[in-house]
Each structure stands twice: as C-alpha cells, then as structure tokens.
C-alpha atoms as a PDB file:
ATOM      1  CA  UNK A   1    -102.718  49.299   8.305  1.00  0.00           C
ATOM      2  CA  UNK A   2    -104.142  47.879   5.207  1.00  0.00           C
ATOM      3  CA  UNK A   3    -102.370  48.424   1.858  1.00  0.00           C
ATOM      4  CA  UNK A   4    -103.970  49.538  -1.641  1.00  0.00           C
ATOM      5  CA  UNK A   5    -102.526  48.924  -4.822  1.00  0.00           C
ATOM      6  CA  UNK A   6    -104.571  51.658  -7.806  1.00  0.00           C
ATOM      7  CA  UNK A   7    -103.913  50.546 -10.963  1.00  0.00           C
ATOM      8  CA  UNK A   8    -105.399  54.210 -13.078  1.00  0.00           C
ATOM      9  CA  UNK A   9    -103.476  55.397 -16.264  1.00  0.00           C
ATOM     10  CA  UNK A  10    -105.231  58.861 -14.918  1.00  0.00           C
ATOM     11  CA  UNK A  11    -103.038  60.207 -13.218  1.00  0.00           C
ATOM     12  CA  UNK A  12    -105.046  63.244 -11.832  1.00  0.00           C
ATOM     13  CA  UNK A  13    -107.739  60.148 -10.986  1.00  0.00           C
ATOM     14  CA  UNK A  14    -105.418  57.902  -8.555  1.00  0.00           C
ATOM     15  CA  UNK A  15    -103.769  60.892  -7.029  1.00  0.00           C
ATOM     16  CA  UNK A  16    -107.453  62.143  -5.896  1.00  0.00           C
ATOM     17  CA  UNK A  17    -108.147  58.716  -4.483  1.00  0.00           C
ATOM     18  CA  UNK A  18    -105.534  58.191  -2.895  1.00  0.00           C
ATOM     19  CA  UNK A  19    -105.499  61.122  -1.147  1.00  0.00           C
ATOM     20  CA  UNK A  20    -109.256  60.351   0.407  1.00  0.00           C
ATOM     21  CA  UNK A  21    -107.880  56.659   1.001  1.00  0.00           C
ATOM     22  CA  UNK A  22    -104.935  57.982   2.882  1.00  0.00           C
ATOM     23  CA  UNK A  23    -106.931  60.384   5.133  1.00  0.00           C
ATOM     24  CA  UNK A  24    -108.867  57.653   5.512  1.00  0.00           C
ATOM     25  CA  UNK A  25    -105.719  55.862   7.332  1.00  0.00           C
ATOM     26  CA  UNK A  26    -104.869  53.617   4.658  1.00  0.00           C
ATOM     27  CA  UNK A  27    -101.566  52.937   2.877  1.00  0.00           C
ATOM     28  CA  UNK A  28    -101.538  53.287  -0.920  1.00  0.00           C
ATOM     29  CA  UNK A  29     -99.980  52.586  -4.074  1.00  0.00           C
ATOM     30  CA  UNK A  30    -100.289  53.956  -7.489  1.00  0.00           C
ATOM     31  CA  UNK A  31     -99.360  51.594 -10.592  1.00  0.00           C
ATOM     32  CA  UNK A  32    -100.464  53.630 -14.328  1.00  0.00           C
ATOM     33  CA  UNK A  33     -99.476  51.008 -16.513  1.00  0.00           C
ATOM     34  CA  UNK A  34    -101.691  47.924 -16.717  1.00  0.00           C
ATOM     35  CA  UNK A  35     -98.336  45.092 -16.766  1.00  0.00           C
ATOM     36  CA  UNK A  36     -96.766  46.943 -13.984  1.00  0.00           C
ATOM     37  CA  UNK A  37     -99.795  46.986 -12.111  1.00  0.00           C
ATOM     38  CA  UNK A  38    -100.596  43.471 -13.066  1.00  0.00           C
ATOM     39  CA  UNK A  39     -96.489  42.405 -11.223  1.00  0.00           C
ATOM     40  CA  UNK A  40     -97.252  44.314  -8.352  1.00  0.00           C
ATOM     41  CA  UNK A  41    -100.823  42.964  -7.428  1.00  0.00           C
ATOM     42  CA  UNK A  42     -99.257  39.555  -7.634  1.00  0.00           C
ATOM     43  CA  UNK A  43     -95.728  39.881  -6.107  1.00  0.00           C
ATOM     44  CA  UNK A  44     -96.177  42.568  -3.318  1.00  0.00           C
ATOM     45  CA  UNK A  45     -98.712  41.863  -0.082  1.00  0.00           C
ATOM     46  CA  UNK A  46    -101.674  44.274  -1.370  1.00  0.00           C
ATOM     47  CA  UNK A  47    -105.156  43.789   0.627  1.00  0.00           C
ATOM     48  CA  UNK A  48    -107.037  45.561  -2.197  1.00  0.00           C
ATOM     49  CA  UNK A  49    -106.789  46.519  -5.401  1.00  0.00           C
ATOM     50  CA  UNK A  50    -108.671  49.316  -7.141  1.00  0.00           C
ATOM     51  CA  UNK A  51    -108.491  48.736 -10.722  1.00  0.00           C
ATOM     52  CA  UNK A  52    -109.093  50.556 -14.121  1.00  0.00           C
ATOM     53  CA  UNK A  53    -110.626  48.582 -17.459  1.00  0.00           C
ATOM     54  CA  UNK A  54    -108.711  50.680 -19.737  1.00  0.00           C
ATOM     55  CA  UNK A  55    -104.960  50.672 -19.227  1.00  0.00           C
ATOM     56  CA  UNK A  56    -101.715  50.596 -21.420  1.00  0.00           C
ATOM     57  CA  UNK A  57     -99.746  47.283 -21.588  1.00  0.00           C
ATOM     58  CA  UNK A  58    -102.660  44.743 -20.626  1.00  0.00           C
ATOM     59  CA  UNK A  59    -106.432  45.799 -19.598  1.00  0.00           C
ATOM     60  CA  UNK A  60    -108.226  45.528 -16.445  1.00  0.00           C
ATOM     61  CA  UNK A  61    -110.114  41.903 -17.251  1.00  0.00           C
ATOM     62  CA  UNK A  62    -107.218  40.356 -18.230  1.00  0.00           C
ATOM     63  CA  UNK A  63    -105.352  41.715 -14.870  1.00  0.00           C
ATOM     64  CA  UNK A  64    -108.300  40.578 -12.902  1.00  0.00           C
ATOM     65  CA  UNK A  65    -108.417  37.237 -14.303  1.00  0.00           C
ATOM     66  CA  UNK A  66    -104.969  36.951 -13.183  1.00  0.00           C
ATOM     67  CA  UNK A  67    -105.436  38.159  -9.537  1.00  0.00           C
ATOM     68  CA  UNK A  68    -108.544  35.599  -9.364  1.00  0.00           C
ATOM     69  CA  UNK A  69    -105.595  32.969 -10.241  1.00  0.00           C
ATOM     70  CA  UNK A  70    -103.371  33.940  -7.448  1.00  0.00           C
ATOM     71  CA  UNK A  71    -105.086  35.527  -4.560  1.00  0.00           C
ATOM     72  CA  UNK A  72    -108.862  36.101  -3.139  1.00  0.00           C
ATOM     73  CA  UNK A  73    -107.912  39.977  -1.865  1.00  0.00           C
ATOM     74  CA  UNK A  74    -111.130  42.512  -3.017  1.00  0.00           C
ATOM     75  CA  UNK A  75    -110.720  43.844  -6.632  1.00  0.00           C
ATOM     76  CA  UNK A  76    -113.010  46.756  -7.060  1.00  0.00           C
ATOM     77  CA  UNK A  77    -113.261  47.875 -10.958  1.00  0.00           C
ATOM     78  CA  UNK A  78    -113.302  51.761 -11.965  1.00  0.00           C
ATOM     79  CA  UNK A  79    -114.573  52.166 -15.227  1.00  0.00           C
ATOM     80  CA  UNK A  80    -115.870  55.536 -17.411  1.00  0.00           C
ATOM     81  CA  UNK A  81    -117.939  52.324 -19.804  1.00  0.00           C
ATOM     82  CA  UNK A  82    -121.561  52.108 -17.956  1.00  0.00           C
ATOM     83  CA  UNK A  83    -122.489  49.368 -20.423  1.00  0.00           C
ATOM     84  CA  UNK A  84    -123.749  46.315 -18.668  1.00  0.00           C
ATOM     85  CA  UNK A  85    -122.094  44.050 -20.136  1.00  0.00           C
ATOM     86  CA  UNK A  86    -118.831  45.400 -18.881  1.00  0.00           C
ATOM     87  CA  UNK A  87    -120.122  45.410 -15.500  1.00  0.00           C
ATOM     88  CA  UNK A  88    -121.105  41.506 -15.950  1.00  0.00           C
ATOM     89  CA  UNK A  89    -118.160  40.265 -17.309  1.00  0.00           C
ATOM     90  CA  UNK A  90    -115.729  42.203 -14.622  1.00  0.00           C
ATOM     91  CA  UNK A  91    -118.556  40.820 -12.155  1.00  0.00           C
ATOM     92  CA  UNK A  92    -117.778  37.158 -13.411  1.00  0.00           C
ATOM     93  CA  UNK A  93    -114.135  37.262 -13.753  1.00  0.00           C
ATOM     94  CA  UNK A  94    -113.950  37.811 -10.066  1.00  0.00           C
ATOM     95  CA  UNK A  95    -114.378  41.510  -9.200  1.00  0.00           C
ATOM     96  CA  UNK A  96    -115.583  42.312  -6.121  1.00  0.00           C
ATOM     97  CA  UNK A  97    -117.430  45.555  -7.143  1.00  0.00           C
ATOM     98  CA  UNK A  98    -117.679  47.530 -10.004  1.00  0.00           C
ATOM     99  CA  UNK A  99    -117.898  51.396  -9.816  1.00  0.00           C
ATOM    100  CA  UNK A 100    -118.667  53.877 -13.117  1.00  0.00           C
ATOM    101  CA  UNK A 101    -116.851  57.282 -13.437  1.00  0.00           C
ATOM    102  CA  UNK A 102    -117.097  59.910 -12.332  1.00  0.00           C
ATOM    103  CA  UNK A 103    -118.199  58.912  -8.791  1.00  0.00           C
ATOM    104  CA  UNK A 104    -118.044  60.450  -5.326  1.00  0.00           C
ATOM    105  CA  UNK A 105    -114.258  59.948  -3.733  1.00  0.00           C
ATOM    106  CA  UNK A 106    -116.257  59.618  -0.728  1.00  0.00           C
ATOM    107  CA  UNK A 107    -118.468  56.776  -2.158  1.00  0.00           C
ATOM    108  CA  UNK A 108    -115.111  54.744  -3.038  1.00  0.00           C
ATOM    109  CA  UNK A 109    -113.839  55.018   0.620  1.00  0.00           C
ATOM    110  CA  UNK A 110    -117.057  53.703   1.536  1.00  0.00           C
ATOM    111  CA  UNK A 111    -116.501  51.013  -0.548  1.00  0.00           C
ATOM    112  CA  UNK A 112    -113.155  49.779   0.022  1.00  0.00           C
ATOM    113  CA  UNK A 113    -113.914  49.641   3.979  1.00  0.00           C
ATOM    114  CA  UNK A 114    -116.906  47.719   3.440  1.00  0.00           C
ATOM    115  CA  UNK A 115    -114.994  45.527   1.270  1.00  0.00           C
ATOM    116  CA  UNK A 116    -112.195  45.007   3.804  1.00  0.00           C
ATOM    117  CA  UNK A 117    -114.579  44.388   6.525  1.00  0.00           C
ATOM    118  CA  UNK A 118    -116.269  41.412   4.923  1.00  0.00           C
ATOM    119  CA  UNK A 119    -113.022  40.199   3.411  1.00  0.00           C
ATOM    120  CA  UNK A 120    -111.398  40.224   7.268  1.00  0.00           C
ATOM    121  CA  UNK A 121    -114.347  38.706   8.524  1.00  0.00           C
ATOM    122  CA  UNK A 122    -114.818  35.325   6.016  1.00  0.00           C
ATOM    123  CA  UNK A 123    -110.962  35.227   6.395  1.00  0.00           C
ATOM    124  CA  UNK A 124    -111.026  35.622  10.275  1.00  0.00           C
ATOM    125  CA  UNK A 125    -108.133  38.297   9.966  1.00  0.00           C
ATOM    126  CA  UNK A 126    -106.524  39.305  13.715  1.00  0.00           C
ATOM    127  CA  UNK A 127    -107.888  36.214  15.111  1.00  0.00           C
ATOM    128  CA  UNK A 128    -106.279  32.977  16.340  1.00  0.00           C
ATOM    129  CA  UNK A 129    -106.302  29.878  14.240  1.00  0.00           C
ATOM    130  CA  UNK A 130    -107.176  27.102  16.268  1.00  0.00           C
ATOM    131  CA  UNK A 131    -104.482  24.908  17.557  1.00  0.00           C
ATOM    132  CA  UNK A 132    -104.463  21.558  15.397  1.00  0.00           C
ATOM    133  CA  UNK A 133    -102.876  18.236  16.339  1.00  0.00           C
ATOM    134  CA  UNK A 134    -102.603  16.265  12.781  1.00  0.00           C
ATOM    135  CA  UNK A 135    -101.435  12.569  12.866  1.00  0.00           C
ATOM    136  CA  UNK A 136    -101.325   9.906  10.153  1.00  0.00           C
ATOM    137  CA  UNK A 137    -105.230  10.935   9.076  1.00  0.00           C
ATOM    138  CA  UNK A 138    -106.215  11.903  12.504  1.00  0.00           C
ATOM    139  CA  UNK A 139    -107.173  15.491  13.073  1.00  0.00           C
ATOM    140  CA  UNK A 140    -107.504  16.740  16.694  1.00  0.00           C
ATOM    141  CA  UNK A 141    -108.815  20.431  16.635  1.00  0.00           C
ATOM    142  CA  UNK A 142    -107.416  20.974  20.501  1.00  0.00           C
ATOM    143  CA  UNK A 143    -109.429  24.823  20.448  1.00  0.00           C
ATOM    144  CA  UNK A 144    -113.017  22.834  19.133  1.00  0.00           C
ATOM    145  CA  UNK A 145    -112.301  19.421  20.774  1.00  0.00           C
ATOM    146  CA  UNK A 146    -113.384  18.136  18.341  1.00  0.00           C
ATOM    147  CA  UNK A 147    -111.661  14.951  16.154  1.00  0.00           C
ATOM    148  CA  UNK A 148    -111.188  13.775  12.784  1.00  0.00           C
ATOM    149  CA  UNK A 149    -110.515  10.335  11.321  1.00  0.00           C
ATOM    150  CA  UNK A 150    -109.473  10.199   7.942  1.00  0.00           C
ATOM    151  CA  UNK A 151    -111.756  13.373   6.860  1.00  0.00           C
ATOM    152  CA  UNK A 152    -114.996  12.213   9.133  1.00  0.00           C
ATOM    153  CA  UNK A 153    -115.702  13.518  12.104  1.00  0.00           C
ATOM    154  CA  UNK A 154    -115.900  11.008  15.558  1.00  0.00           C
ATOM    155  CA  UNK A 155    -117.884  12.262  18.522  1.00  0.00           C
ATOM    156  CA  UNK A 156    -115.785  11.169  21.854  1.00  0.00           C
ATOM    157  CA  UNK A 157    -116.672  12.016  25.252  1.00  0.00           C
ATOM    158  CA  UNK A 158    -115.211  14.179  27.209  1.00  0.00           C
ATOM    159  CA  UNK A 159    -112.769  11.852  28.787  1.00  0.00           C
ATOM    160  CA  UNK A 160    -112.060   9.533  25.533  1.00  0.00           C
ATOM    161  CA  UNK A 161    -111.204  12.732  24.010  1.00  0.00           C
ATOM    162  CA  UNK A 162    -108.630  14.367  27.289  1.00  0.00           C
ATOM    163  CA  UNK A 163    -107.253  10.384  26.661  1.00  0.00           C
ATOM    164  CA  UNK A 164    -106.613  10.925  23.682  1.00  0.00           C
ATOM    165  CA  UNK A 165    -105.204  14.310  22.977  1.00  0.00           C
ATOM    166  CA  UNK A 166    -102.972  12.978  25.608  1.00  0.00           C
ATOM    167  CA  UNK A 167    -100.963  10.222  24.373  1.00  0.00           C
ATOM    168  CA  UNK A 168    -101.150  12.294  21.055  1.00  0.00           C
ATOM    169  CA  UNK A 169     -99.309  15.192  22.817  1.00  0.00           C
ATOM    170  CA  UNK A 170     -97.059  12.460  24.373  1.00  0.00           C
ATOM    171  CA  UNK A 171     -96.438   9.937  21.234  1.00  0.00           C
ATOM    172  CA  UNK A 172     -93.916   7.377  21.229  1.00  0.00           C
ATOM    173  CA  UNK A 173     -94.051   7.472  25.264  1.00  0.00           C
ATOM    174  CA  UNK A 174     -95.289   4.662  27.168  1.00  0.00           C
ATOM    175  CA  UNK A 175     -97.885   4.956  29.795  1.00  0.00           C
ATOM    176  CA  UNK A 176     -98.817   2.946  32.869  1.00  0.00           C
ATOM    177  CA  UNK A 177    -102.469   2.622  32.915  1.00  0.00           C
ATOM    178  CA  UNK A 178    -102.228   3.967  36.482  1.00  0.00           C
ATOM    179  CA  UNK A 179    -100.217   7.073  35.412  1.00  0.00           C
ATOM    180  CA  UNK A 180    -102.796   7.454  32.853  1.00  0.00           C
ATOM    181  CA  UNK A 181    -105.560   7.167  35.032  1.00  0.00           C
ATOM    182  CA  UNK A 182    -104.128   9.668  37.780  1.00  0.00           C
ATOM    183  CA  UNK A 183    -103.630  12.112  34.246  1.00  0.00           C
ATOM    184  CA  UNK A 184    -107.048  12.160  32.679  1.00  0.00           C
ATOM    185  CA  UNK A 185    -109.157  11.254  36.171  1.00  0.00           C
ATOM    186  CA  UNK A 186    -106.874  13.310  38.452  1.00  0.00           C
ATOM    187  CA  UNK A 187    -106.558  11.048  41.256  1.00  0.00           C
ATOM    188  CA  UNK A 188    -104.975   8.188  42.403  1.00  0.00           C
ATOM    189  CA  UNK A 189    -106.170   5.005  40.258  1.00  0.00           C
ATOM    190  CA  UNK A 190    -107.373   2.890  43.822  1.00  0.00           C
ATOM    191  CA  UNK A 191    -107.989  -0.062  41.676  1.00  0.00           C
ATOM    192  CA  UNK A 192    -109.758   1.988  39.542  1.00  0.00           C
ATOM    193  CA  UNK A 193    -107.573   1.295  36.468  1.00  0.00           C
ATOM    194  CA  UNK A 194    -109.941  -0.658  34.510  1.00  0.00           C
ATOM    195  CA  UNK A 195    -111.478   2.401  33.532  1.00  0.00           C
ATOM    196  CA  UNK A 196    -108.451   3.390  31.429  1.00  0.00           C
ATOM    197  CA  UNK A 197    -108.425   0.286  29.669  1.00  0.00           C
ATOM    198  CA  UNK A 198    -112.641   0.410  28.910  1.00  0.00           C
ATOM    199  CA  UNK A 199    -111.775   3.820  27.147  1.00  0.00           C
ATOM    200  CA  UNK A 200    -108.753   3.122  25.215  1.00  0.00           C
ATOM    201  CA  UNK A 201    -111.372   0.123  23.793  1.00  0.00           C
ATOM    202  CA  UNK A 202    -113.581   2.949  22.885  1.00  0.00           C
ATOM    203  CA  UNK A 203    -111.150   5.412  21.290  1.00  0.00           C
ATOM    204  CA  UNK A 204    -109.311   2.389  19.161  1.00  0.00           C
ATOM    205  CA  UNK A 205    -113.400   1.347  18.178  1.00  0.00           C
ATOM    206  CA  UNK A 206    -113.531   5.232  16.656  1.00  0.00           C
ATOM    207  CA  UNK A 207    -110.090   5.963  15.564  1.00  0.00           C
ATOM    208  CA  UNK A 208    -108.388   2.676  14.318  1.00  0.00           C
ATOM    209  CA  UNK A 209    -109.521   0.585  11.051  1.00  0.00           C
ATOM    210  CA  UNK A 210    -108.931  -2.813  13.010  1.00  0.00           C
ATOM    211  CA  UNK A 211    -109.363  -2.298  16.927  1.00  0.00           C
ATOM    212  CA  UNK A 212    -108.184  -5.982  17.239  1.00  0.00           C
ATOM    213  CA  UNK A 213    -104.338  -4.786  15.094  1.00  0.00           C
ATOM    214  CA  UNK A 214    -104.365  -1.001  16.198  1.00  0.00           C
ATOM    215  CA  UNK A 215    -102.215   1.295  14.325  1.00  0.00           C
ATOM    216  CA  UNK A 216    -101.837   4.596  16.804  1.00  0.00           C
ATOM    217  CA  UNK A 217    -102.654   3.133  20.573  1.00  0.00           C
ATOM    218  CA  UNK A 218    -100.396   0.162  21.153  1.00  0.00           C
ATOM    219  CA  UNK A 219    -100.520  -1.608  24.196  1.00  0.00           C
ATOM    220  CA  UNK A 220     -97.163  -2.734  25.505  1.00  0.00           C
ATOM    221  CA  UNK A 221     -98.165  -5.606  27.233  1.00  0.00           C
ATOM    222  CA  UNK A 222     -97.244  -5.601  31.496  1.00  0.00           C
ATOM    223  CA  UNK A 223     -96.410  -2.039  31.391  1.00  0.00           C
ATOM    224  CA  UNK A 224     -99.403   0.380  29.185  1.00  0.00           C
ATOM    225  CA  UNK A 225    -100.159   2.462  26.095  1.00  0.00           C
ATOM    226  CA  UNK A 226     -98.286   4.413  23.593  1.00  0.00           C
ATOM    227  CA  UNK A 227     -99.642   6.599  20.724  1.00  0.00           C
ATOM    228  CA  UNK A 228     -97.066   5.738  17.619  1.00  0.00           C
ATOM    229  CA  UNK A 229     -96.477   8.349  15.182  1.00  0.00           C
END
C-alpha cells in the first residue's frame, strides 16, 4: 500500500483529502506545520507528498527544495495563489505537479495515481533487479548477459561469455581445461580441449589491459585457469 504524507495548515482541507485518498486504498498522513512536515517527508518512507505553499514554520518551496535534495518520490503542490509564477518556480524546484484551490477531491486522486504509476514505472517498483556479478572493473549483468570492462561495454559470444561468468562464479578455483571444457561445452573434451584455450585468448583480448600479463584469468601452467579476485 503506498503511503502519503499532506503537509496542509487547513485542517478541514487535508482531512477531506485524505478521506478520498483513503477510500481510494491508500495510507495517509497529515503534517499542518510546514518544519514538521518538512522532518517527516525526509525521515519516514513516504511515496508521495501532497504539499501546501503557505504553511507555518517554513513554506512549501523551501520544503520542496529540500525533498529534491534527499529523495525523487512525486511532490504535488496545492496552492489557493493561481499566479504563474508560483506555478513556475514550484515547477522548477522539483514539483511534480502543481494544483490551484479549490479543486475537485476527485481530480487529486486522479492525480496522485497517475503520479505513482509513472514514478513505479521509471523506478521499476515490484520488479527484480537484475543479478550483477561486479569484479575489479568488470561488470557481468548475469539477467542481460551482457559485460562491462571498466565502464565500456564488450560484446562476447555466447560461449566466451558462459566461460566467463564461470570462473567468475568460481574465482580463486583452478580449472583443468578439460573440466572446463566438459562445463561450458557439456561433453567430454575428446581432444577437443584446444577450444578452451582459443576462448580464454579471446576473453583476456576483451577483458584484460595486457593479454600477454593478465590480471583476472591466470593460467597455472600443467594444470588450467583461475579467475583471481
């Protein structure tokens, strides 16, 4: 259930919205003082704020300028001033919307789910973040397979990349090249093994600054590879 934080010195005002916000299944808050307000919005985990220009103790820009600091939740502004201005400089301090009094209670729980549903969406709220593999500059994104060397991207195929994420899942572990091969290939290596040896060539050409000294892939010489962390 998302959370509101209203921050009205009106009382009759925030108790009206928050009643249409509540039957609207959310959970809400009422702050009337602007400084109060302003310590709740920043120490309590609020997905919205609804928030009033003219308050006691500190007004609505200054409280939005703070939230803008801190967090990137919605901040809708409520304000009885219709003078454009107002609305421009709430607009540029990092308001979200900006709604004149009186206005429909309806129109503000419009509002506020519209607001939520783009904020969840560029924040990709409920969903999985992908799982991430991050060694000494190199960045394997295991849900995009897709790699990273010091902040710029590599293109691997399919099998450089399964080598890879392997002995990065496995580090400090030595590999024969035939355990490798049977691994990544998924059968026996049949004097096949060369093949693991032309791709670790290809990943160190990619991922290490001198493939002649490598830095992650070592080769223990008579026995295999290891990734070193």
């Amino acid at each position: 259930m998302s959370k509101i934080l209203i921050i009205e010195d009106e009382v009759a005002i925030a108790d009206l919205e928050k009643d249409y916000l509540e039957l609207s299944g959310f959970e809400v808050e009422i702050s009337t003082r602007g400084d109060e307000g302003l310590v709740r919005a920043l120490g309590e985990d609020f997905n919205l704020v609804i928030l009033d220009l003219m308050l006691p103790g500190i007004d609505g820009f200054d409280i939005c300028r703070e939230i803008r600091q801190e967090k990137n939740i919605p901040v809708i502004m409520v304000s009885a001033k219709k003078d454009d201005i107002d609305k421009i400089r709430g607009l540029g301090l990092g308001a979200d919307d900006y709604m004149t009094k009186p206005f429909s209670p309806s129109e503000l729980v419009a509002r506020v789910k519209a607001h939520l549903e783009r904020y969840n969406r560029l924040v990709g709220s409920g969903l999985p973040k992908n799982d991430v593999i991050e060694i000494r500059g190199i960045k394997i994104d295991k849900t995009a397979r897709r790699v990273w060397v010091n902040g710029e991207e590599k293109t691997f195929t399919t099998k450089e990349y399964d080598l890879l994420l392997f002995l990065a899942e496995n580090p400090n572990r030595v590999f024969k090249k035939a355990e490798l091969f049977r691994e990544i290939w998924d059968m026996e290596s049949v004097g096949d093994i060369a093949t693991v040896t032309v791709h670790i060539k290809k990943i160190r050409e990619k991922i290490e600054f001198d493939s002649a000294k490598p830095q992650y892939i070592e080769t223990i010489w008579g026995v295999g590879y290891r990734f070193k962390v």
